[in-house]
N, C-alpha and C. Protein backbone atom coordinates (compact mmCIF):
# COMPACT_ATOMS: atom_id res chain seq x y z
N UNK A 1 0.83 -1.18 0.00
CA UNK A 1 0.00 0.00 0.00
C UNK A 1 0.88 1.24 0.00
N UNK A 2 0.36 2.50 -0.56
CA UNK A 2 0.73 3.64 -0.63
C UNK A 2 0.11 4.47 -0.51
N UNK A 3 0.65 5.99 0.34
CA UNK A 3 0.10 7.04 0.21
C UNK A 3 -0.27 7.88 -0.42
N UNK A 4 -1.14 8.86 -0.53
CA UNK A 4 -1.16 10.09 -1.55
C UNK A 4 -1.90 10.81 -0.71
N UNK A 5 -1.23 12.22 -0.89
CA UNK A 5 -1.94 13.45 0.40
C UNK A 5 -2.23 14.42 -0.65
N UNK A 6 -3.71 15.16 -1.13
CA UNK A 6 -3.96 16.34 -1.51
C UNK A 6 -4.44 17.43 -1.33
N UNK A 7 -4.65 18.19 -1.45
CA UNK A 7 -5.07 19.85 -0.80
C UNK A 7 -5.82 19.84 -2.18
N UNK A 8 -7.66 20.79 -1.63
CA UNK A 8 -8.07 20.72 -2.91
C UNK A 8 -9.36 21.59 -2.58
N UNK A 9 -8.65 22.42 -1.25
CA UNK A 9 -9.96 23.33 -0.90
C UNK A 9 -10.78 22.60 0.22
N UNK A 10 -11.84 22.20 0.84
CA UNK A 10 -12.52 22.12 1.43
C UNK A 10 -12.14 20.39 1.35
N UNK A 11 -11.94 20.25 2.41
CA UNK A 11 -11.44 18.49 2.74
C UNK A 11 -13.02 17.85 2.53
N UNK A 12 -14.21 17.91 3.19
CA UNK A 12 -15.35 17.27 2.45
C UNK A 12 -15.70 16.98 1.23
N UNK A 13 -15.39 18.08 0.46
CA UNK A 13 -15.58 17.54 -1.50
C UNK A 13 -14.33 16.87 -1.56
N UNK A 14 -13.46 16.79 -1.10
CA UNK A 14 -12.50 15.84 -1.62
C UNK A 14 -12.34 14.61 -1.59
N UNK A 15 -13.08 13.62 -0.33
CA UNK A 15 -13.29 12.22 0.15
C UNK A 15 -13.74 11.75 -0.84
N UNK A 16 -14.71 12.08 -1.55
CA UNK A 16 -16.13 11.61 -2.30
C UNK A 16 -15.47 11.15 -3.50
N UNK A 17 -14.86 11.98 -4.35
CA UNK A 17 -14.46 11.50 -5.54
C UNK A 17 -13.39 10.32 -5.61
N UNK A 18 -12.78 10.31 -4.41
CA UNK A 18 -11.75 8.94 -4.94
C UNK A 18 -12.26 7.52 -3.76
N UNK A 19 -13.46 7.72 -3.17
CA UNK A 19 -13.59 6.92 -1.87
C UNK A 19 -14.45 5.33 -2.62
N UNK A 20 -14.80 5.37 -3.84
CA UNK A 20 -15.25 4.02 -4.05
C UNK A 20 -14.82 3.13 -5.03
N UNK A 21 -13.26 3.18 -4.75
CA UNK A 21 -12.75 2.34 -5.99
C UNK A 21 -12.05 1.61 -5.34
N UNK A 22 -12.07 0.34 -6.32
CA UNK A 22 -11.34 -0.96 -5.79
C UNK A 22 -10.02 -0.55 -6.07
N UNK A 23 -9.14 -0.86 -4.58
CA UNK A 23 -7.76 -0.38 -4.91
C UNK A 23 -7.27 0.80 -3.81
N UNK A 24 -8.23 1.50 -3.75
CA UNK A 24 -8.46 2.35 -2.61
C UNK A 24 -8.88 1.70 -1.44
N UNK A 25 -7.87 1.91 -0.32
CA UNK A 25 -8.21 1.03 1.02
C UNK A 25 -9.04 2.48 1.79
N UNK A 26 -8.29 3.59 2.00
CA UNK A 26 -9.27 4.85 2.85
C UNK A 26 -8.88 6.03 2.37
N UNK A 27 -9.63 7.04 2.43
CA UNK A 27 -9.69 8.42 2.24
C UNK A 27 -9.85 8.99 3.28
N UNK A 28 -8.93 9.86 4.34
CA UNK A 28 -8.73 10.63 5.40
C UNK A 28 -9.02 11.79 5.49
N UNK A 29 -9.42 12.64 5.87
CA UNK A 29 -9.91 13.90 6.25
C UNK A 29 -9.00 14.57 7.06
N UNK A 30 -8.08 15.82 6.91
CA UNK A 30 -6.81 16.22 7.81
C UNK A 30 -6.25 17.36 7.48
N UNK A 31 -5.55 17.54 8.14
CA UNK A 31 -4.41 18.52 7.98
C UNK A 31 -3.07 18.15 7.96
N UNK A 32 -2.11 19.18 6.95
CA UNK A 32 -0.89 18.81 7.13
C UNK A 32 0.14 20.17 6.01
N UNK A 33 1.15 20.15 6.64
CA UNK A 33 1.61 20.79 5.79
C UNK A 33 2.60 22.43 6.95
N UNK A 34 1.83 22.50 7.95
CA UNK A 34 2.23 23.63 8.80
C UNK A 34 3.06 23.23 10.28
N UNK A 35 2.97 24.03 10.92
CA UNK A 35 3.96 24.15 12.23
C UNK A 35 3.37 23.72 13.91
N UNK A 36 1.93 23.61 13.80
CA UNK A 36 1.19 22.81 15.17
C UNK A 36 1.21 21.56 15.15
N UNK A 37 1.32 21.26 16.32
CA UNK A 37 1.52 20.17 16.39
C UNK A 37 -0.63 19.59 16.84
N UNK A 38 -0.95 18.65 15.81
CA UNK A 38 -1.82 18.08 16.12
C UNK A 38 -2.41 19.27 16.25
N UNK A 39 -3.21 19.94 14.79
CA UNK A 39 -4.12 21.31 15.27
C UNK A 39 -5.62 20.84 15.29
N UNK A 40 -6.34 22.16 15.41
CA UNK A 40 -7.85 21.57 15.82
C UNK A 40 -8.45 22.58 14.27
N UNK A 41 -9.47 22.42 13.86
CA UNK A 41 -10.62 22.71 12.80
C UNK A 41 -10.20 23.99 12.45
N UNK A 42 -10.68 24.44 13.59
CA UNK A 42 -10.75 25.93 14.40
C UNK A 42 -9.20 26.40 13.95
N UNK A 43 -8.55 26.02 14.63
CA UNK A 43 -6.77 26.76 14.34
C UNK A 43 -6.44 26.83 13.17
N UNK A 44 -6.59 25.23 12.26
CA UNK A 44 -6.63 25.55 10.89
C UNK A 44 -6.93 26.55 9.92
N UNK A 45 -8.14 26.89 10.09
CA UNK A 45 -9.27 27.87 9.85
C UNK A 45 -9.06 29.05 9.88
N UNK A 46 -8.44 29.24 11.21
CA UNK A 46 -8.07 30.74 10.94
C UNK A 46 -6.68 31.30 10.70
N UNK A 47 -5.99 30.19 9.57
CA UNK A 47 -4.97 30.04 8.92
C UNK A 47 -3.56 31.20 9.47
N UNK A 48 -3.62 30.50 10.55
CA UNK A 48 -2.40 30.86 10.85
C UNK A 48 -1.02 29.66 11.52
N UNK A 49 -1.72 28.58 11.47
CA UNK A 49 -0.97 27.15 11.34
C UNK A 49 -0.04 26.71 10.43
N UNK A 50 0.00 27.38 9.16
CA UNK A 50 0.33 26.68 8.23
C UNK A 50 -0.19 25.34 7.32
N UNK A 51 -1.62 25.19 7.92
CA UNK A 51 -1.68 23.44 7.00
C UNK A 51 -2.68 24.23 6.15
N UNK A 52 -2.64 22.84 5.34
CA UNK A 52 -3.86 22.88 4.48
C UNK A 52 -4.57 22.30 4.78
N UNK A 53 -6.17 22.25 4.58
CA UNK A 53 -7.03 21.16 4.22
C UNK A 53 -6.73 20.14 3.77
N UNK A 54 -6.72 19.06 3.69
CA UNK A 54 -6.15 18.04 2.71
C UNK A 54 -6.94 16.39 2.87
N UNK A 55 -6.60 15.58 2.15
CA UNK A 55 -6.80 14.24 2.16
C UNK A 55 -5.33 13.67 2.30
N UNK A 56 -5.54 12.29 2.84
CA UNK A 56 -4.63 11.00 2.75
C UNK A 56 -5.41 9.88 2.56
N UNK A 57 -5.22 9.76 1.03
CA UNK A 57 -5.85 8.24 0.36
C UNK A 57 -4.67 7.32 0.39
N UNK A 58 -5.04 5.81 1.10
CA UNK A 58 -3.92 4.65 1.22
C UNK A 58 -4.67 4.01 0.14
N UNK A 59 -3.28 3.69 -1.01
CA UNK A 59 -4.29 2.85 -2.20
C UNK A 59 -2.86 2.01 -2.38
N UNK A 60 -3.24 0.98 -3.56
CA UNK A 60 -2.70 -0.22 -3.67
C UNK A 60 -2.66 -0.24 -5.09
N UNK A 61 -1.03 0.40 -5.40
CA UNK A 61 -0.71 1.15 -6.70
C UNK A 61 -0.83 0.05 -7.93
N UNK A 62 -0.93 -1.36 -7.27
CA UNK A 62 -1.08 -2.37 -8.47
C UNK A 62 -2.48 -2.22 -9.22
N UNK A 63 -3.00 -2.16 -8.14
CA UNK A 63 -4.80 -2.24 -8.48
C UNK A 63 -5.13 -0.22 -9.20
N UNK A 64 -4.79 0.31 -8.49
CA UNK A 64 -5.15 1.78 -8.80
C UNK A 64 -4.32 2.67 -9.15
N UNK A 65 -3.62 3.35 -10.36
CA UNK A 65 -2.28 4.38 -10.27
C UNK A 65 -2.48 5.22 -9.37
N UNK A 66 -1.28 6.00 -9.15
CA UNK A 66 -0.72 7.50 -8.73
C UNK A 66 -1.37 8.30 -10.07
N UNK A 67 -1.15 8.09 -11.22
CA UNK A 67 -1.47 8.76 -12.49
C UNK A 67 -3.21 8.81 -12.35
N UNK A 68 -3.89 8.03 -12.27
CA UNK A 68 -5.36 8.00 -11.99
C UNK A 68 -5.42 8.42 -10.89
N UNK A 69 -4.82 8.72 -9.71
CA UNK A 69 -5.73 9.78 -8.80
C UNK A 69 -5.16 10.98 -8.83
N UNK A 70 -3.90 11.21 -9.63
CA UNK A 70 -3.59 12.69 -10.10
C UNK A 70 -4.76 13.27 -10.98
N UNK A 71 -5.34 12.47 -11.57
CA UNK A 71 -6.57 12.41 -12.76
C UNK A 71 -7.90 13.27 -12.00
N UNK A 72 -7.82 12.44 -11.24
CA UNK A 72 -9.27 12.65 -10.34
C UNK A 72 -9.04 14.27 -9.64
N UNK A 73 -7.71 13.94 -8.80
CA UNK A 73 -7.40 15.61 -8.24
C UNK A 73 -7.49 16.49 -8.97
N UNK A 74 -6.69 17.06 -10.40
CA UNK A 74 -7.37 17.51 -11.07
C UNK A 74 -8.70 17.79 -11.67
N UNK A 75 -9.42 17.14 -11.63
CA UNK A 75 -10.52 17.58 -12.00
C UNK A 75 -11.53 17.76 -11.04
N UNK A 76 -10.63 17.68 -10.13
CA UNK A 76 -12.14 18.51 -8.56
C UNK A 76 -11.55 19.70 -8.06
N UNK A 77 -10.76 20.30 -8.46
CA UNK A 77 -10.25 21.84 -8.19
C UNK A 77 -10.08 22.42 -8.99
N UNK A 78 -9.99 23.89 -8.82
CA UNK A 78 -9.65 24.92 -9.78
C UNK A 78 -7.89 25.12 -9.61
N UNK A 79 -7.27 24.63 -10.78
CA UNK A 79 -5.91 24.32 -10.32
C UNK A 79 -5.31 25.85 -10.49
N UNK A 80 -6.11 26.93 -11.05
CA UNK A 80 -5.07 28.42 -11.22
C UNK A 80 -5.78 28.92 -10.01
N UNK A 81 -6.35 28.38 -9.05
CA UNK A 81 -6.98 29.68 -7.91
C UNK A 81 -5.50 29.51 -6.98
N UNK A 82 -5.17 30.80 -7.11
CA UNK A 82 -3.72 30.34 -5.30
C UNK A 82 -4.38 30.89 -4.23
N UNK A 83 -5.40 31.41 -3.90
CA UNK A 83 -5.83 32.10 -2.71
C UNK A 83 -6.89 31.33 -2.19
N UNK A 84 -7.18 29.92 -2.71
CA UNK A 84 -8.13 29.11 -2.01
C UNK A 84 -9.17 28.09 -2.77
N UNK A 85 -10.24 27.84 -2.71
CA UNK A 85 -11.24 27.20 -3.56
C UNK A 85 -12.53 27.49 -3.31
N UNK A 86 -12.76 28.01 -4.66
CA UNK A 86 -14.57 28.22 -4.58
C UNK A 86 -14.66 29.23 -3.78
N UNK A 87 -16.01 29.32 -2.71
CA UNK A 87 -16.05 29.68 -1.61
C UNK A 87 -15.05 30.27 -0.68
N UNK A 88 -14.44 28.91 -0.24
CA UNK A 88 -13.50 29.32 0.54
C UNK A 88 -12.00 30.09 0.30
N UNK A 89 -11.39 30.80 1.31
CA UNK A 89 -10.65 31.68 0.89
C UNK A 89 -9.41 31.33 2.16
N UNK A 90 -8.22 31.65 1.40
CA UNK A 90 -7.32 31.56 2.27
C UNK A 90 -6.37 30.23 2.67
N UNK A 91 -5.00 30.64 3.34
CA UNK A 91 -4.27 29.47 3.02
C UNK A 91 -4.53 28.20 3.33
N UNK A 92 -4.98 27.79 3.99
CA UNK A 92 -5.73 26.49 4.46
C UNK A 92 -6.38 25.80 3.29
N UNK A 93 -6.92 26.85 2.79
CA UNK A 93 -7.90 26.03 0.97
C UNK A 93 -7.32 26.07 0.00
N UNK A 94 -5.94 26.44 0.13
CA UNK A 94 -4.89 25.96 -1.05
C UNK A 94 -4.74 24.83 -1.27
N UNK A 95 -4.59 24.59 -3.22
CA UNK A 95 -4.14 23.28 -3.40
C UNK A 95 -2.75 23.22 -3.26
N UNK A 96 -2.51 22.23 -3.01
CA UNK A 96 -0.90 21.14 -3.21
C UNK A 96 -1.36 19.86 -3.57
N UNK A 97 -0.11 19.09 -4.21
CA UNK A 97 0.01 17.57 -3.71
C UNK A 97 1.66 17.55 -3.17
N UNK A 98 1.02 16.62 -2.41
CA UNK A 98 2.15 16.44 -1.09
C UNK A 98 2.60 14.77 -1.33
N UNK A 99 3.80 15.26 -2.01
CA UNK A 99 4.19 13.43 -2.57
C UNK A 99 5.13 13.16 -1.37
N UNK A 100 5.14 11.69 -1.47
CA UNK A 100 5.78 10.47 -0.35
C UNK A 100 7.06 10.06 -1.16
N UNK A 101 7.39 10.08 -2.54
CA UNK A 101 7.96 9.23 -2.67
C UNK A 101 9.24 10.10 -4.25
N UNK A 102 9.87 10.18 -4.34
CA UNK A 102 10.91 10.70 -5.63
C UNK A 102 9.96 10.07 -6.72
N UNK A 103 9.34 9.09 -6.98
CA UNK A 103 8.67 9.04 -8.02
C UNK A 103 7.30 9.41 -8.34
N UNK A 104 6.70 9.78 -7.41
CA UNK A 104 5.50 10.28 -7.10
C UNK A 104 5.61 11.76 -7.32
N UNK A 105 6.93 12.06 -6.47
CA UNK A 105 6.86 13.54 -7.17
C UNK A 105 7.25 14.00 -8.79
N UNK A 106 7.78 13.35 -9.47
CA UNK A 106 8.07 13.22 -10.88
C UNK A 106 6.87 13.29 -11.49
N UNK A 107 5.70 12.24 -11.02
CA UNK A 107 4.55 12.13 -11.97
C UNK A 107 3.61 13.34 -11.78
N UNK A 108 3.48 13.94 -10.48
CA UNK A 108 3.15 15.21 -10.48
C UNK A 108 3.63 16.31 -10.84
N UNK A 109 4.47 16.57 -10.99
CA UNK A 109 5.27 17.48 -11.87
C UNK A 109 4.77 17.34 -13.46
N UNK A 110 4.76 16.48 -13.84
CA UNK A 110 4.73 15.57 -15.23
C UNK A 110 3.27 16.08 -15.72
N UNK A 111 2.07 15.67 -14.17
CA UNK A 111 0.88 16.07 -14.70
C UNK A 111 0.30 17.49 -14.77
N UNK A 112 1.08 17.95 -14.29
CA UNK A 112 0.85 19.25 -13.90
C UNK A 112 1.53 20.45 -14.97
N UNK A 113 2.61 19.78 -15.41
CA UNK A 113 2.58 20.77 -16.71
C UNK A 113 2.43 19.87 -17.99
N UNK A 114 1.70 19.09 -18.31
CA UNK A 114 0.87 18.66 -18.82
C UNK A 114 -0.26 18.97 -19.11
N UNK A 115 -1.06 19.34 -17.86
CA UNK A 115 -2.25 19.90 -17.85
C UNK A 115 -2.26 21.67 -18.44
N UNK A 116 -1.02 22.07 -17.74
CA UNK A 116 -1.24 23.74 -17.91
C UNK A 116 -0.73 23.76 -19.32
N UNK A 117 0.04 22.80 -20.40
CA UNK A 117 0.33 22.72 -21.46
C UNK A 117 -1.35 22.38 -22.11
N UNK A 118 -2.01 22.11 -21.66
CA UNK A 118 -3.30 21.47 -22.71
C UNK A 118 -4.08 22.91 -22.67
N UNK A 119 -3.90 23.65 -22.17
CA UNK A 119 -4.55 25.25 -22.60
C UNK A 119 -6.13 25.19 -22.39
N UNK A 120 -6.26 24.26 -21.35
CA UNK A 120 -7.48 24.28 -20.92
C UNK A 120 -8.03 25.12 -20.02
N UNK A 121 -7.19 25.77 -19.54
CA UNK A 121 -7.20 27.15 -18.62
C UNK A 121 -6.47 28.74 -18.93
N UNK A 122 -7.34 29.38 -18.86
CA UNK A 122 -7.49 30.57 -19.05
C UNK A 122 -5.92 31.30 -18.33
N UNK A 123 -5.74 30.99 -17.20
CA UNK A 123 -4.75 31.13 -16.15
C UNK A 123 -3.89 30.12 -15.88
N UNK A 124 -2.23 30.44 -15.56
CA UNK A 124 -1.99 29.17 -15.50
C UNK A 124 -2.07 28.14 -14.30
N UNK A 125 -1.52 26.70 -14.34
CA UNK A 125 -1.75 26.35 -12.78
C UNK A 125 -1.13 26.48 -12.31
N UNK A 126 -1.44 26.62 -10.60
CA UNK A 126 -0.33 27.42 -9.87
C UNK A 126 -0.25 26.55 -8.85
N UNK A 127 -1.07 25.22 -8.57
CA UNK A 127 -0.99 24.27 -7.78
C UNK A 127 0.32 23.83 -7.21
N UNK A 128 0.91 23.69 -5.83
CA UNK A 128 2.20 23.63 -5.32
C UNK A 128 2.12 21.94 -5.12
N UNK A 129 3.32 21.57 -5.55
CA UNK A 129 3.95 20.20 -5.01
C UNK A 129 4.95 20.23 -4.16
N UNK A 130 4.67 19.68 -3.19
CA UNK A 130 5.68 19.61 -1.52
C UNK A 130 5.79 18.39 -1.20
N UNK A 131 6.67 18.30 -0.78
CA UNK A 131 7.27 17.36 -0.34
C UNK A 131 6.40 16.89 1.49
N UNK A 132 5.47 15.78 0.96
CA UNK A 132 4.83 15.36 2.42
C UNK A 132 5.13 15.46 3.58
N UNK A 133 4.24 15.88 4.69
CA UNK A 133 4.82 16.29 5.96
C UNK A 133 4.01 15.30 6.82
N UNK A 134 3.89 15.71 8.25
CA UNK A 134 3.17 14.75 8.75
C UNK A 134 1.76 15.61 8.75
N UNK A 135 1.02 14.36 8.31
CA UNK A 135 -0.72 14.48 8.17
C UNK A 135 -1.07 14.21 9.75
N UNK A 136 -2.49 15.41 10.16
CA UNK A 136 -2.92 14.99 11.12
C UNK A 136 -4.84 15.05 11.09
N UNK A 137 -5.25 13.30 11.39
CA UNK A 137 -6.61 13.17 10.91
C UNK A 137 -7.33 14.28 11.26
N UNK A 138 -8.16 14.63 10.78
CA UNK A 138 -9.29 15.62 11.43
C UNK A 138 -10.07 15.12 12.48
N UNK A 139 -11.16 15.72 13.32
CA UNK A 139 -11.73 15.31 13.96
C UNK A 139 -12.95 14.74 13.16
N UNK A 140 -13.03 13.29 14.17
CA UNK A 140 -14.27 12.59 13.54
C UNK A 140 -15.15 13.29 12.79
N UNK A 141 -15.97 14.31 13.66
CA UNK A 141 -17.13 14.89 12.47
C UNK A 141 -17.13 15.05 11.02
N UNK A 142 -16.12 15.43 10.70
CA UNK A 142 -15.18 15.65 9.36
C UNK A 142 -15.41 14.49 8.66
N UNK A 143 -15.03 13.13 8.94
CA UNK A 143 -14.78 12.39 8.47
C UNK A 143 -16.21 11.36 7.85
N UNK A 144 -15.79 11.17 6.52
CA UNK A 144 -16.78 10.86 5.62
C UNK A 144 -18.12 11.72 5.82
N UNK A 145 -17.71 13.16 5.88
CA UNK A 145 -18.93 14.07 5.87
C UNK A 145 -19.62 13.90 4.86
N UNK A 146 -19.61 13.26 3.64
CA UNK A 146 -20.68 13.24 2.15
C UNK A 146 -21.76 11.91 2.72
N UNK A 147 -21.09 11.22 3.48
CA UNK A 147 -21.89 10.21 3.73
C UNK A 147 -23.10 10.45 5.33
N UNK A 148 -22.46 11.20 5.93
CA UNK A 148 -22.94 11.16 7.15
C UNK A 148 -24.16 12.78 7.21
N UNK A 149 -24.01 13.30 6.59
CA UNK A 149 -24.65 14.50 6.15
C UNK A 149 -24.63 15.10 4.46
N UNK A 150 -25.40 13.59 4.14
CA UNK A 150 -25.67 14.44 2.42
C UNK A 150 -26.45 15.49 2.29
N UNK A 151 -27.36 15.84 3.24
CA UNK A 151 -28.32 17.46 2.17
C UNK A 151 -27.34 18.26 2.76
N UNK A 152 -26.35 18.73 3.91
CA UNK A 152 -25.59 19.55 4.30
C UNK A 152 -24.61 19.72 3.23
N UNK A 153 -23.69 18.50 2.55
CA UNK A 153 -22.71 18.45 1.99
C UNK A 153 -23.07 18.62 0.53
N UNK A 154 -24.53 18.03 -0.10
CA UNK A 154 -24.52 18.20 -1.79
C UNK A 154 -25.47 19.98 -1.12
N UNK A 155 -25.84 20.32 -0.64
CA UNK A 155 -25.77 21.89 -0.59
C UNK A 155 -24.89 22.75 -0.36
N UNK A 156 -23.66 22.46 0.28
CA UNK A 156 -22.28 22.76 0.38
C UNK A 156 -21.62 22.67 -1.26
N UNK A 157 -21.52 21.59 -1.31
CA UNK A 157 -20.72 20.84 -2.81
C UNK A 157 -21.08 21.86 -3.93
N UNK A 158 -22.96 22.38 -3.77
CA UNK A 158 -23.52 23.23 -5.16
C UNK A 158 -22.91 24.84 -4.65
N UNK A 159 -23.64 25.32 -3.74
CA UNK A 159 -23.38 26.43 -2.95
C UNK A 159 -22.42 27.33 -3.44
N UNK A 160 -20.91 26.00 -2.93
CA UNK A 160 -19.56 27.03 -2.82
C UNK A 160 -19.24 26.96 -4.49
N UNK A 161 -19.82 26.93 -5.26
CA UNK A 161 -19.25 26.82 -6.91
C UNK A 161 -18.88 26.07 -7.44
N UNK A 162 -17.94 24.65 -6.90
CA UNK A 162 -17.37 23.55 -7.25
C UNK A 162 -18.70 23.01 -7.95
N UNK A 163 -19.28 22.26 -7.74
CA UNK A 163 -20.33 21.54 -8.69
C UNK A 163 -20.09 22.28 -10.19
N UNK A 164 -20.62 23.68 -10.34
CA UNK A 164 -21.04 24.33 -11.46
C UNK A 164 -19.28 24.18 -11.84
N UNK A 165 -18.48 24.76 -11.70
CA UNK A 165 -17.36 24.44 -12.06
C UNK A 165 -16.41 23.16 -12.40
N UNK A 166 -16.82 22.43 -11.71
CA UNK A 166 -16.43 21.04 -12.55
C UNK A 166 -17.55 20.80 -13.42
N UNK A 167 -18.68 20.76 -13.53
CA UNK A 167 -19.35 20.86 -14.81
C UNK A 167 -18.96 21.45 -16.18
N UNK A 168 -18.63 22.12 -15.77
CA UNK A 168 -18.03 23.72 -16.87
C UNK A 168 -16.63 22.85 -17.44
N UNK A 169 -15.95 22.92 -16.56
CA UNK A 169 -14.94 22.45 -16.88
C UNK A 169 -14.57 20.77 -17.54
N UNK A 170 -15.26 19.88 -17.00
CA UNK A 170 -15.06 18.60 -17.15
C UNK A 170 -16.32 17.69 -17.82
N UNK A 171 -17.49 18.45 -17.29
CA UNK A 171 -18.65 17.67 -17.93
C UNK A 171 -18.68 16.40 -18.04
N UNK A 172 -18.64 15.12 -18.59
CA UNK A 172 -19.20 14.19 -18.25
C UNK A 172 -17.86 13.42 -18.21
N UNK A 173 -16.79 13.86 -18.72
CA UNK A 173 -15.80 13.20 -17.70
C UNK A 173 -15.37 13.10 -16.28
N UNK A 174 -15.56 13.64 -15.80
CA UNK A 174 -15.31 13.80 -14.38
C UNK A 174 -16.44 13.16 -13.30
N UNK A 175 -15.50 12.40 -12.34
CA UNK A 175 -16.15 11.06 -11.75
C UNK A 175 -16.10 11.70 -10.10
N UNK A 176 -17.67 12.05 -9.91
CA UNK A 176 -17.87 12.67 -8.65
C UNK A 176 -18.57 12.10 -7.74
């Protein structure tokens, strides 16, 4: 098994899209990336911690690529916003991917100007790749929020713009 940690704006829209595939053991809800040790919602939030929002998906690179959930990350964020996602604003709702491994970070690099080479964006991407730090889970509530509060979360999901924007952008490719 292997890791993959992403930042992608609001850690709830992010579980959903990679949480039902064979190959995928879990999708985590967390922070990581800043200077507290073990922060709370709250501290995050009012971004002066340093983390981001983020996921940690453990998948099982035989059964599922790194290249297919670079796939997926991409297409649930706005990869030229640097000041946050959708709605939300500020460093905490920055994207990154936060690779584990010298080859992991290669393929993100790889996809990433790849993507800003396909001129599918107006702006370019400005998405940061870092080198993984230690992830710290969120608090339970957080966790598998699409499942445990769907009218909260698909009114969240439409609300903050993401829906209409991966529409726009991806339309019936994109696996939500």
């Amino acid at each position: 098994m292997e890791k993959a940690t992403f930042a992608g704006g609001c850690f709830w829209c992010m579980v959903k899209p990679f949480d039902s595939y064979d190959g995928i053991e879990s999708v985590i809800s967390g922070y990581t990336g800043g200077h507290v040790v073990n922060p709370t919602y709250e501290q995050v939030c009012s971004n002066t911690t340093g983390h981001y929002e983020a996921i940690q998906i453990t998948f099982d690179p035989s059964i599922f690529s790194y290249e297919r959930l670079l796939e997926i990350f991409w297409m649930n964020i706005d990869p030229t916003d640097d000041s946050g996602q959708f709605f939300d604003r500020g460093t905490s709702y920055q994207t990154a991917i936060f690779y584990h491994t010298e080859e992991q970070r290669e393929k993100a690099e790889i996809s990433k100007a790849n993507l800003d080479a396909s001129n599918k964006f107006s702006s370019n991407v400005t998405t940061k790749i870092l080198p993984a730090q230690v992830f710290y889970a969120a608090e339970s509530y957080h966790q598998d929020y699409y499942k445990k509060n769907p009218t909260h979360y698909n009114r969240y999901f439409i609300g903050s713009g993401r829906a209409a924007y991966i529409e726009k952008m991806w339309g019936d490719k994109n696996e939500r």
